[in-house]
C-alpha atoms as a PDB file:
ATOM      1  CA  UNK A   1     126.104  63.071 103.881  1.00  0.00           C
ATOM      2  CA  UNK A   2     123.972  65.793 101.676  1.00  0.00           C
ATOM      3  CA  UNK A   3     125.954  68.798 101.323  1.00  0.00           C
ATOM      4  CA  UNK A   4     123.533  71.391 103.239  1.00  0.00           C
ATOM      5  CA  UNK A   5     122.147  74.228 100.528  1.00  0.00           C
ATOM      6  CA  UNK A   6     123.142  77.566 101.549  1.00  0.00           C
ATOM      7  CA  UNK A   7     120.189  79.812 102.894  1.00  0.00           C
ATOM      8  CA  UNK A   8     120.977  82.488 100.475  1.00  0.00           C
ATOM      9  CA  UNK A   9     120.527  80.082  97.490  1.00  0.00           C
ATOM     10  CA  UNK A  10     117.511  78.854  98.904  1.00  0.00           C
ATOM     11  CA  UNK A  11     116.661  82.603  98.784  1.00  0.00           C
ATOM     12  CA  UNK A  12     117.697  82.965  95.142  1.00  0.00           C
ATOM     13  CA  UNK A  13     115.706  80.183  94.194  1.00  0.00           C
ATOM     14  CA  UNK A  14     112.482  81.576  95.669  1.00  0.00           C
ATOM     15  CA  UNK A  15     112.667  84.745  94.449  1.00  0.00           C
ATOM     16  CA  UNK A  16     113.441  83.289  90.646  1.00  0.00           C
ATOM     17  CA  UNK A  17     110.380  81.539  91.061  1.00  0.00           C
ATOM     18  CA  UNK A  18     108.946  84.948  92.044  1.00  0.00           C
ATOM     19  CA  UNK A  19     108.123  83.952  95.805  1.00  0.00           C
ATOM     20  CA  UNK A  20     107.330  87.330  97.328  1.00  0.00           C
ATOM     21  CA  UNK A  21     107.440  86.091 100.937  1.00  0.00           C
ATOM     22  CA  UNK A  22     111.416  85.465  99.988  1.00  0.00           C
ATOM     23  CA  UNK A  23     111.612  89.522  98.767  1.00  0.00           C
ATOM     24  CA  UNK A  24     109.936  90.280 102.430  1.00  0.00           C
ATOM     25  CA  UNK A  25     112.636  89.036 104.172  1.00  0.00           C
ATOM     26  CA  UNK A  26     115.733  89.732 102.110  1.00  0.00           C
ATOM     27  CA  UNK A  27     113.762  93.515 102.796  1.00  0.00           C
ATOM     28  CA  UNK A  28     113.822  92.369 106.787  1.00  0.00           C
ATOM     29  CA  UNK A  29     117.134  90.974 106.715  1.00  0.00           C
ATOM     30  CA  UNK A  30     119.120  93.586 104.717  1.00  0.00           C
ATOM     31  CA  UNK A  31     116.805  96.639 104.296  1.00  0.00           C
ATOM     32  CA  UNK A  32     118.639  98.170 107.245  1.00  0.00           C
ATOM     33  CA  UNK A  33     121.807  97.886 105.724  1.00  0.00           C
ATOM     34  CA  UNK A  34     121.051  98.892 102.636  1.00  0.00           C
ATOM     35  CA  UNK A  35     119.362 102.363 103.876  1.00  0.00           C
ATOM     36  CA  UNK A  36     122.739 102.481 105.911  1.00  0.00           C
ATOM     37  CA  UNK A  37     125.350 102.635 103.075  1.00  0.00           C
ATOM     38  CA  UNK A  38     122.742 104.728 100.594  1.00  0.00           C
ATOM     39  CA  UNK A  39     122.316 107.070 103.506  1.00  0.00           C
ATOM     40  CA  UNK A  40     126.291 107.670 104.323  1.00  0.00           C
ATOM     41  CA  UNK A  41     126.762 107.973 100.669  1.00  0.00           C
ATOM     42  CA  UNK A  42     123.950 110.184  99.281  1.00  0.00           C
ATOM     43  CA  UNK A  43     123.723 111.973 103.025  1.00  0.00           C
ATOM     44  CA  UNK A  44     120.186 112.305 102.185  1.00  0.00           C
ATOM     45  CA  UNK A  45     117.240 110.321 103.604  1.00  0.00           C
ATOM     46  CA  UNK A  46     115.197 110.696 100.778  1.00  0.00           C
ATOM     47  CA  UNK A  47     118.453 110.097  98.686  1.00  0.00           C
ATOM     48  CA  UNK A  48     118.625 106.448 100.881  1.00  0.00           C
ATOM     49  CA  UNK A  49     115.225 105.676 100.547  1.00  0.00           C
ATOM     50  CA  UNK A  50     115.466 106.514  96.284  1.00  0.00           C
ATOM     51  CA  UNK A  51     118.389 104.154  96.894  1.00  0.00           C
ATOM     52  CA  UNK A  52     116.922 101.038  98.840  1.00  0.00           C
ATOM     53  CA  UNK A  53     113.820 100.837  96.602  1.00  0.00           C
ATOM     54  CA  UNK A  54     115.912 100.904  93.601  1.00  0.00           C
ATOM     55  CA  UNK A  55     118.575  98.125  94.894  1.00  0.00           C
ATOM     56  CA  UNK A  56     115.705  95.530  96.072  1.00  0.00           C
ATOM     57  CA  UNK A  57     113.717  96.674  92.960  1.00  0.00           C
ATOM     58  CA  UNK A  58     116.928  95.817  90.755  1.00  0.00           C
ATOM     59  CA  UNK A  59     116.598  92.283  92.912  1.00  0.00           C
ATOM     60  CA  UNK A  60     112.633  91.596  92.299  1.00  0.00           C
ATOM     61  CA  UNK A  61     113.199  92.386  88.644  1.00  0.00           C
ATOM     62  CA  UNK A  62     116.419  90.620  87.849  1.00  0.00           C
ATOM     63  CA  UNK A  63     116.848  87.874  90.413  1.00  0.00           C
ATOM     64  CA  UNK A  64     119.611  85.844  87.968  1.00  0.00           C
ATOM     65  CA  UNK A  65     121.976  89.553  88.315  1.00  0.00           C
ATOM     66  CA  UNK A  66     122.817  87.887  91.957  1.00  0.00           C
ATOM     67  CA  UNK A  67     125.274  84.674  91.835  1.00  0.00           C
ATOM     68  CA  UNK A  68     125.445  83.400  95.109  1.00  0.00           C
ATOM     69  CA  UNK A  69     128.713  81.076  94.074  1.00  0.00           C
ATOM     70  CA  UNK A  70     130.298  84.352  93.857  1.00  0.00           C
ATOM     71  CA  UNK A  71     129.548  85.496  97.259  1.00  0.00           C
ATOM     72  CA  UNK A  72     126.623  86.375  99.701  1.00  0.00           C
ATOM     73  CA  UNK A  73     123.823  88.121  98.858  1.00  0.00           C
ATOM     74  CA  UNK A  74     124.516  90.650 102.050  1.00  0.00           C
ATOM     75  CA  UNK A  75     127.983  91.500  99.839  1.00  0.00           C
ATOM     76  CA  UNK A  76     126.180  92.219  96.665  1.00  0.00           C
ATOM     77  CA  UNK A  77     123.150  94.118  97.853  1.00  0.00           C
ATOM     78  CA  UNK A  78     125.960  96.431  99.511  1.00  0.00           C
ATOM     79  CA  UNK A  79     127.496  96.894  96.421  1.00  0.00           C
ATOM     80  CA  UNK A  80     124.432  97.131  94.553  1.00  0.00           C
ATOM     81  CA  UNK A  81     123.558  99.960  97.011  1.00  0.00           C
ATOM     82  CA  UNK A  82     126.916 101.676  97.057  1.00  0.00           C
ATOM     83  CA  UNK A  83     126.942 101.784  93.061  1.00  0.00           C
ATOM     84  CA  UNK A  84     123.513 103.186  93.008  1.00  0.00           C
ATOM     85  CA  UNK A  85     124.131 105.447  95.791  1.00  0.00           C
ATOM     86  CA  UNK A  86     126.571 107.146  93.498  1.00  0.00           C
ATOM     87  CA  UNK A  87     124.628 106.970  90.538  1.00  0.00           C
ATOM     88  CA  UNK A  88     122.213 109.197  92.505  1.00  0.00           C
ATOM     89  CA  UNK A  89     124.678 111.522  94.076  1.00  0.00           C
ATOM     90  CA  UNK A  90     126.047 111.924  90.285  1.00  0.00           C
ATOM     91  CA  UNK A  91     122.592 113.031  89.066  1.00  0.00           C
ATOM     92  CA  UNK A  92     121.862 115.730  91.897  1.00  0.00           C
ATOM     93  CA  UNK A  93     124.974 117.271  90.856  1.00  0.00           C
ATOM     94  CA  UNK A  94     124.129 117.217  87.096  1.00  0.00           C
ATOM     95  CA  UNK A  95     120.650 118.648  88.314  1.00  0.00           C
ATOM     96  CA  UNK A  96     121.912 121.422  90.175  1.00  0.00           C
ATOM     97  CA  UNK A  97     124.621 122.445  87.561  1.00  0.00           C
ATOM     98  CA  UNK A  98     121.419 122.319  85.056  1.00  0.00           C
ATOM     99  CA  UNK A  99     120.032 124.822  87.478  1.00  0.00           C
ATOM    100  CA  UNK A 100     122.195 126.978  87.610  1.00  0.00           C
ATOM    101  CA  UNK A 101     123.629 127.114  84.365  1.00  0.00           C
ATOM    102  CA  UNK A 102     119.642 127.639  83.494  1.00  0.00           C
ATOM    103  CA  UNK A 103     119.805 130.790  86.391  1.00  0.00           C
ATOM    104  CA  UNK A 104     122.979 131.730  84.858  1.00  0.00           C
ATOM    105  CA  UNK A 105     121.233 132.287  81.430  1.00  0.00           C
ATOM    106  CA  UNK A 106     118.269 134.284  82.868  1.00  0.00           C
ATOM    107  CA  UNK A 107     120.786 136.107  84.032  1.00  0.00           C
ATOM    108  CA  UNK A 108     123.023 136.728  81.372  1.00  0.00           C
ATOM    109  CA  UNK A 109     120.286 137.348  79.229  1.00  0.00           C
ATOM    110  CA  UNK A 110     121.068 141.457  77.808  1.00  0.00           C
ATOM    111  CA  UNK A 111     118.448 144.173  78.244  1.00  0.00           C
ATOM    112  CA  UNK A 112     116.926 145.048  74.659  1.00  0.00           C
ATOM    113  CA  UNK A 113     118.579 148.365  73.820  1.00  0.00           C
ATOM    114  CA  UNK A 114     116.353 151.219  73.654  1.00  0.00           C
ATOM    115  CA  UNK A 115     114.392 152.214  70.043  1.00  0.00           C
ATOM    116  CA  UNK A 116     117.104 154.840  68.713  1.00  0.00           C
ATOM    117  CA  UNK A 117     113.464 157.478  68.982  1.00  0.00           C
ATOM    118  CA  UNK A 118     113.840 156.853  72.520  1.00  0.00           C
ATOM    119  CA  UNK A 119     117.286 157.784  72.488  1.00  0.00           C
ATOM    120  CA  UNK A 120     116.957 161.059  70.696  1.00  0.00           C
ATOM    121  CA  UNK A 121     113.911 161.918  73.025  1.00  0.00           C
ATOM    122  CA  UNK A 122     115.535 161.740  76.032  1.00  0.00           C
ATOM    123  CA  UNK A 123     118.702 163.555  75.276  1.00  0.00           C
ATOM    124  CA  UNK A 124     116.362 166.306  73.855  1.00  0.00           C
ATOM    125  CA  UNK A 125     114.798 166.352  77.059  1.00  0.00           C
ATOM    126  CA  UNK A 126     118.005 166.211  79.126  1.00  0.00           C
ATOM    127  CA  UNK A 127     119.091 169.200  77.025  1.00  0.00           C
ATOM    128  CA  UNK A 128     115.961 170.870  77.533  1.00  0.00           C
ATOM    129  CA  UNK A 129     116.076 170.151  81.376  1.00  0.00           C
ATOM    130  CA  UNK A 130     119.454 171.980  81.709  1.00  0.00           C
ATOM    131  CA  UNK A 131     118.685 174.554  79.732  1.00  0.00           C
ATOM    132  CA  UNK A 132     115.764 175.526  81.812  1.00  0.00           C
ATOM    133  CA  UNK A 133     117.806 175.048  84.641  1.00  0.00           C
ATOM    134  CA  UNK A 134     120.578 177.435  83.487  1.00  0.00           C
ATOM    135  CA  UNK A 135     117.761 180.187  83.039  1.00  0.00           C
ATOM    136  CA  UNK A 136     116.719 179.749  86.493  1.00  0.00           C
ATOM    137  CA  UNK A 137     117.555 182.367  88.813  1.00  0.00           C
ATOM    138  CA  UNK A 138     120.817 181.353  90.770  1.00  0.00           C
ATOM    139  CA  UNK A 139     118.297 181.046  94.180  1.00  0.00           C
ATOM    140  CA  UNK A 140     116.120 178.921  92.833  1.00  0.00           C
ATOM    141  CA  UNK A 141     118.621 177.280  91.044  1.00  0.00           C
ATOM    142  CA  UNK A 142     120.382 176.570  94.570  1.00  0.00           C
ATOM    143  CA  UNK A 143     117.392 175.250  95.714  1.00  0.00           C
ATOM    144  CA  UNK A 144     116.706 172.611  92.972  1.00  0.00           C
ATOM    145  CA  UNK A 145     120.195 171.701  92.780  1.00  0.00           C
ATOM    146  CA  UNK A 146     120.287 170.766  96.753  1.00  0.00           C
ATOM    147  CA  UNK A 147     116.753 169.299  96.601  1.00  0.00           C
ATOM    148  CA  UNK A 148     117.005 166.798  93.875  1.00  0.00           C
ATOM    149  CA  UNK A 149     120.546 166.460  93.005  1.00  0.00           C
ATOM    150  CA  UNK A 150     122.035 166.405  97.004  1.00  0.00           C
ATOM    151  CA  UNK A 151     119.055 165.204  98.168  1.00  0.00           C
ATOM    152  CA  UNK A 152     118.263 167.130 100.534  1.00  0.00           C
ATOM    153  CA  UNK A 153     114.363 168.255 102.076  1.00  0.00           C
ATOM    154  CA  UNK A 154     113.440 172.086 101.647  1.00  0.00           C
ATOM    155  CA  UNK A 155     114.462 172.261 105.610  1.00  0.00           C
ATOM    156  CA  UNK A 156     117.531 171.190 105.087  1.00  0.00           C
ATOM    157  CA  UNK A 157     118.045 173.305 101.660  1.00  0.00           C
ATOM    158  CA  UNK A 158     117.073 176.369 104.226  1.00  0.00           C
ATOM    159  CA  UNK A 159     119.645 175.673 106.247  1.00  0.00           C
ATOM    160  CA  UNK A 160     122.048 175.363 104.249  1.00  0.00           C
ATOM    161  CA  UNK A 161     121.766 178.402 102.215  1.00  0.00           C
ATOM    162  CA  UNK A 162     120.871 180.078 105.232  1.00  0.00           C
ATOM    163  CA  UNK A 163     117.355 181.183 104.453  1.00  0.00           C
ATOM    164  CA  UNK A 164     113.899 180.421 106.080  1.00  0.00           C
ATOM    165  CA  UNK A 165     112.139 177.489 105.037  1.00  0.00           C
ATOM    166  CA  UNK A 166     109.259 179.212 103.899  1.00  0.00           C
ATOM    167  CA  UNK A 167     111.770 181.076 101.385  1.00  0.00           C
ATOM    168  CA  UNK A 168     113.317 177.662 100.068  1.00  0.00           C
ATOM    169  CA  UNK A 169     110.086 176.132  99.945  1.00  0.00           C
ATOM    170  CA  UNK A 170     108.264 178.922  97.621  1.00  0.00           C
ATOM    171  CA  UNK A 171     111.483 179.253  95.844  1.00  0.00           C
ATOM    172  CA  UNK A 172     111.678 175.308  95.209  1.00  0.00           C
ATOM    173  CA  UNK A 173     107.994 175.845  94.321  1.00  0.00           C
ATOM    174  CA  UNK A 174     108.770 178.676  91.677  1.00  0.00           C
ATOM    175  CA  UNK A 175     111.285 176.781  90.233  1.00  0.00           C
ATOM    176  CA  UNK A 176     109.823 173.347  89.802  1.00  0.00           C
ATOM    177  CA  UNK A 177     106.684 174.995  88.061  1.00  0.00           C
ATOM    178  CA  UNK A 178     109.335 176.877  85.379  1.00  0.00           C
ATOM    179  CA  UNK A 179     111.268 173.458  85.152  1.00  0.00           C
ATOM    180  CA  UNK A 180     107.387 171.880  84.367  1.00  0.00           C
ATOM    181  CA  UNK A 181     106.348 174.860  81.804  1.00  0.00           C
ATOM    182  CA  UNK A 182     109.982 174.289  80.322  1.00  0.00           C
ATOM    183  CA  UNK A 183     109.868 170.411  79.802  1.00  0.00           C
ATOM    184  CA  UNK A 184     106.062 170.984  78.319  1.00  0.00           C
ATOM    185  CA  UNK A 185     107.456 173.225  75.337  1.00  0.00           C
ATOM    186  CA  UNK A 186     108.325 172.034  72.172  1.00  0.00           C
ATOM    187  CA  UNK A 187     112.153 171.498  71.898  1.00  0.00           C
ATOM    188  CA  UNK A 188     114.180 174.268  70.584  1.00  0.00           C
ATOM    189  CA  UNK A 189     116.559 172.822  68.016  1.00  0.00           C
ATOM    190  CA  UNK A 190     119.211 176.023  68.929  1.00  0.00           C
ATOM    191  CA  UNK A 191     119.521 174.011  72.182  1.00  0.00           C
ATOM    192  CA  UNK A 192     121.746 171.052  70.337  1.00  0.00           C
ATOM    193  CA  UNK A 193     123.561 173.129  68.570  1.00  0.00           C
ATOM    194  CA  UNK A 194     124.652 175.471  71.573  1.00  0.00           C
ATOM    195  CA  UNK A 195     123.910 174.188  75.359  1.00  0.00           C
ATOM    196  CA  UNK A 196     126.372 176.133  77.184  1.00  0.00           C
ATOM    197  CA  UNK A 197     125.255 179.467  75.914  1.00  0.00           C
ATOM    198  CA  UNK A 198     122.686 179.746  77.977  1.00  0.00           C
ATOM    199  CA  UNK A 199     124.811 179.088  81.280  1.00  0.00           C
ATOM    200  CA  UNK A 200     124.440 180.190  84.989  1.00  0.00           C
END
């Protein structure tokens, strides 16, 4: 008696001879088990279907990679899809350590210093700024000092030093315009050489 031919080599045979019918229903017969294994690997649907099209892809393209005197075509496709599976969890981590090492750099990336003129005008300024301060008169300095440096509203300057508000706002007033006039002068070059000699 003929030995009977085993349906998976008739399947091998047909798709060698590029019978698409024969791709249809390996898809039929083992598509669902293929999406399975990619799927509990990659834990991704889009990661299983990436997976399946590759594996039966791989099997369209390269019919001869399946032997089936080495076993059945349902035990390589599973390997074929676990292998692949991995393959694709292995390059979403490499993508997302890209990523990030690419955030990290943004990140990492250091601020442009100043130009050194920038530097020199804004200490002169700072100078300048307590300096006019210093020459304030101690009420409106209170004021200032509360308002922009405690943070605290004209109402709640006026409460604190115990005055009405329509005393801590003129005084606030007053002094911001001096502060103004102050910062609008040219830069006094005694005031590097000797900024605590004009204190409170």
């Amino acid at each position: 008696m003929a030995e009977q031919s085993h349906p998976d080599t008739d399947l091998h045979q047909r798709l060698v001879y590029g019978d698409e019918t024969a791709l249809a229903e390996v898809y039929d017969t083992y598509g669902p088990l293929v999406h399975r294994i990619a799927g509990r690997v990659t834990r991704s649907p889009a990661g299983a279907e990436d997976v399946a099209q590759e594996v039966f892809a791989h099997l369209w393209s390269r019919p001869y990679a399946f032997d089936a005197r080495r076993g059945s075509l349902r035990t390589w496709l599973s390997m074929l899809a676990h292998r692949r599976a991995v393959d694709w969890v292995r390059g979403e981590e490499r993508h997302r350590k890209a990523a990030h090492a690419d955030d990290t750099t943004l990140h990492t990336i250091p601020t442009p210093d100043p130009p050194p003129e920038d530097v020199v005008m804004a200490r002169e300024r700072s100078l300048l700024l307590h300096s006019a301060l210093a020459r304030l008169p101690l009420p409106q300095r209170q004021v200032v000092h509360l308002a922009y440096f405690a943070g605290c509203t004209y109402r709640q300057a006026a409460v604190e030093l115990g005055i009405p508000e329509g005393t801590a706002k003129t005084r606030l007033r007053t002094a911001l315009r001096k502060l103004a006039e102050a910062l609008t002068e040219p830069p006094d070059p005694a005031l590097a050489d000797a900024p605590g000699e004009r204190g409170a």
